[in-house]
Protein backbone atom coordinates (compact mmCIF):
# COMPACT_ATOMS: atom_id res chain seq x y z
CA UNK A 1 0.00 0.00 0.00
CA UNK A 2 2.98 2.32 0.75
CA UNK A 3 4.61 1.73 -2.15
CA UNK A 4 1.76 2.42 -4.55
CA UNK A 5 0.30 5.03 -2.41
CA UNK A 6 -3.26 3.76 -2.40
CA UNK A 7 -5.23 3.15 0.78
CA UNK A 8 -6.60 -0.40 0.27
CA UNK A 9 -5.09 -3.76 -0.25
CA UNK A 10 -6.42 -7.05 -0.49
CA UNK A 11 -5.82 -10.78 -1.09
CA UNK A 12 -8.62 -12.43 -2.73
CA UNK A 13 -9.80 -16.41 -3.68
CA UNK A 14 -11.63 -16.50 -6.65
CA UNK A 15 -13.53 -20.03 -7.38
CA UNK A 16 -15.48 -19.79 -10.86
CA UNK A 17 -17.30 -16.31 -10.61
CA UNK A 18 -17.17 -15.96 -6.41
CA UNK A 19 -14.60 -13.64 -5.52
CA UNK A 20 -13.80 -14.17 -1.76
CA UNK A 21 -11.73 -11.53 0.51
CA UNK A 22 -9.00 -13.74 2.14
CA UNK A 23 -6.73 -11.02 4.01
CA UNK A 24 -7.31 -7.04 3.61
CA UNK A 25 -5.94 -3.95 4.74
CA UNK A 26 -8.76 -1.20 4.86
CA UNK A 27 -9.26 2.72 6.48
CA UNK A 28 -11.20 1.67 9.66
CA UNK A 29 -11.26 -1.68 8.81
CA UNK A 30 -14.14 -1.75 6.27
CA UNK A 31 -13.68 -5.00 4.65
CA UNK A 32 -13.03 -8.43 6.15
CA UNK A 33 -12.20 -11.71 4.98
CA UNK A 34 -14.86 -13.57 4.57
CA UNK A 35 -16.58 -11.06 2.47
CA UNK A 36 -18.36 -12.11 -0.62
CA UNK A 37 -18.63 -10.67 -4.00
CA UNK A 38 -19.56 -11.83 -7.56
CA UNK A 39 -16.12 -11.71 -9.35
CA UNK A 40 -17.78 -9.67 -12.33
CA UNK A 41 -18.84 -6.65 -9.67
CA UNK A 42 -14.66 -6.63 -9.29
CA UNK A 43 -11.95 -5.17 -11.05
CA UNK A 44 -10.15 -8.45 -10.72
CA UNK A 45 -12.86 -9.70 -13.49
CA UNK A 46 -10.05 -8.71 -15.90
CA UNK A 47 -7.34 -8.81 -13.27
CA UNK A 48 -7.31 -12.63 -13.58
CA UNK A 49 -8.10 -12.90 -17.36
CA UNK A 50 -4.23 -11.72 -17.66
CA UNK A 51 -0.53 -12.81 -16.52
CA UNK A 52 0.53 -9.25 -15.79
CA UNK A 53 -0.54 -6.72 -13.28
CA UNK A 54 -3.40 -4.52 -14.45
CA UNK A 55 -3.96 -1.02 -13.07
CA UNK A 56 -4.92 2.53 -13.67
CA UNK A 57 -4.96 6.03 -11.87
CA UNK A 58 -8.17 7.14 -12.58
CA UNK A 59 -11.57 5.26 -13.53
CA UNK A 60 -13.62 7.84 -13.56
CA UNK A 61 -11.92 9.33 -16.82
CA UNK A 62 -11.23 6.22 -18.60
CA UNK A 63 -12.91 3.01 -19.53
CA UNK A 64 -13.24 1.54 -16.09
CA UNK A 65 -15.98 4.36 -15.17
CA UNK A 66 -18.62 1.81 -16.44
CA UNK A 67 -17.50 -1.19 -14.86
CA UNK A 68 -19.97 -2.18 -12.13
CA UNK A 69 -16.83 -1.73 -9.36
CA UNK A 70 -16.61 1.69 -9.97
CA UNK A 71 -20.37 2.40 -10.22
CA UNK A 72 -20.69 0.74 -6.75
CA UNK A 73 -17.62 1.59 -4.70
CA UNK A 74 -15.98 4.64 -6.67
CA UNK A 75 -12.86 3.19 -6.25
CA UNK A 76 -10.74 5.19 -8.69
CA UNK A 77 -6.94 3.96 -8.98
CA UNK A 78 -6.05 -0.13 -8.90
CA UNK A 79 -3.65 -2.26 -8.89
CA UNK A 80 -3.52 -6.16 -9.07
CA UNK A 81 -2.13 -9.32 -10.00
CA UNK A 82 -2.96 -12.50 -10.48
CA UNK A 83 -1.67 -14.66 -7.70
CA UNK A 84 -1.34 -18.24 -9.26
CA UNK A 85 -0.74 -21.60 -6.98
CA UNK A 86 0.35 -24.81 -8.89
CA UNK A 87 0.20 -23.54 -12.34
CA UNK A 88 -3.80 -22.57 -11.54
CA UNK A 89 -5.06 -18.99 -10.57
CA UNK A 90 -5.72 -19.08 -6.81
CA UNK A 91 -7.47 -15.63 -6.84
CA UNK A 92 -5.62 -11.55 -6.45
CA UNK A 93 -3.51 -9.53 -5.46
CA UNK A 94 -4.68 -6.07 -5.27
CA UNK A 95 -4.34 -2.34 -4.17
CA UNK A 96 -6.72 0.44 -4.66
CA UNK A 97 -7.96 3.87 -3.67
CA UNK A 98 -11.05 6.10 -3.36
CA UNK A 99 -8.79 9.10 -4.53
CA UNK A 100 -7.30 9.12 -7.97
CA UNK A 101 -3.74 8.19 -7.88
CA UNK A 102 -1.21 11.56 -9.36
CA UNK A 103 1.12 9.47 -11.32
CA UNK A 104 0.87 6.52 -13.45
CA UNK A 105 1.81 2.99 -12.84
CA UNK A 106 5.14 2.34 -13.87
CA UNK A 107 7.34 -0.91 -15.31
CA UNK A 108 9.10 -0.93 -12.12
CA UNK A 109 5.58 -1.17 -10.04
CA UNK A 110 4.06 -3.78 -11.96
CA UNK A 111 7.53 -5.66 -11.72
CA UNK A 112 7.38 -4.99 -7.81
CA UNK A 113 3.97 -6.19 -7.89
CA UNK A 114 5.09 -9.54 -9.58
């Protein structure tokens, strides 16, 4: 979270199209594992469709302001990798913010993020 400056970070399980918080690191604590979602209400819907990280700085002026994570959380900048066990994906890696990040995602981050 440090490193990329965004206030949110979270491991996730995804099984088919359940997405399923595992361990997260939230302002007050707002999210806990346990917690539910259906993987296409997610940002890791495409996270997972790829082997390298996928991210951007701000939804709401780009693509991602129609995607049904940003219409129900407002979550602007993201982060996140696939995290794979045994040659299968396992679920994410992720790290995100309610404020729009002020610099773009860099080689070096999505290599750190690797």
């Amino acid at each position: 979270m440090e490193r990329f400056g965004l206030e949110n970070g979270i491991l996730s399980n995804v099984v088919e199209d359940i997405y399923t918080v595992i361990a997260a690191e939230t302002p007050e604590d707002q999210l806990f594992p346990g917690t539910v979602y259906e993987l296409e209400e997610t940002y890791c819907s495409n996270t997972v469709q790829f082997d390298e990280p996928t991210g951007f700085e701000k939804a709401s002026m780009s693509q991602w302001e129609t995607h049904p994570c940003f219409q129900r959380t407002r979550i602007e900048a993201y982060i996140g990798v696939p995290v794979n066990v045994k040659g299968r994906v396992y679920g994410t890696l992720n790290f995100s913010s309610s404020k729009p990040r002020d610099r773009k995602f860099t080689p070096a981050d999505k290599e750190f993020l690797k």
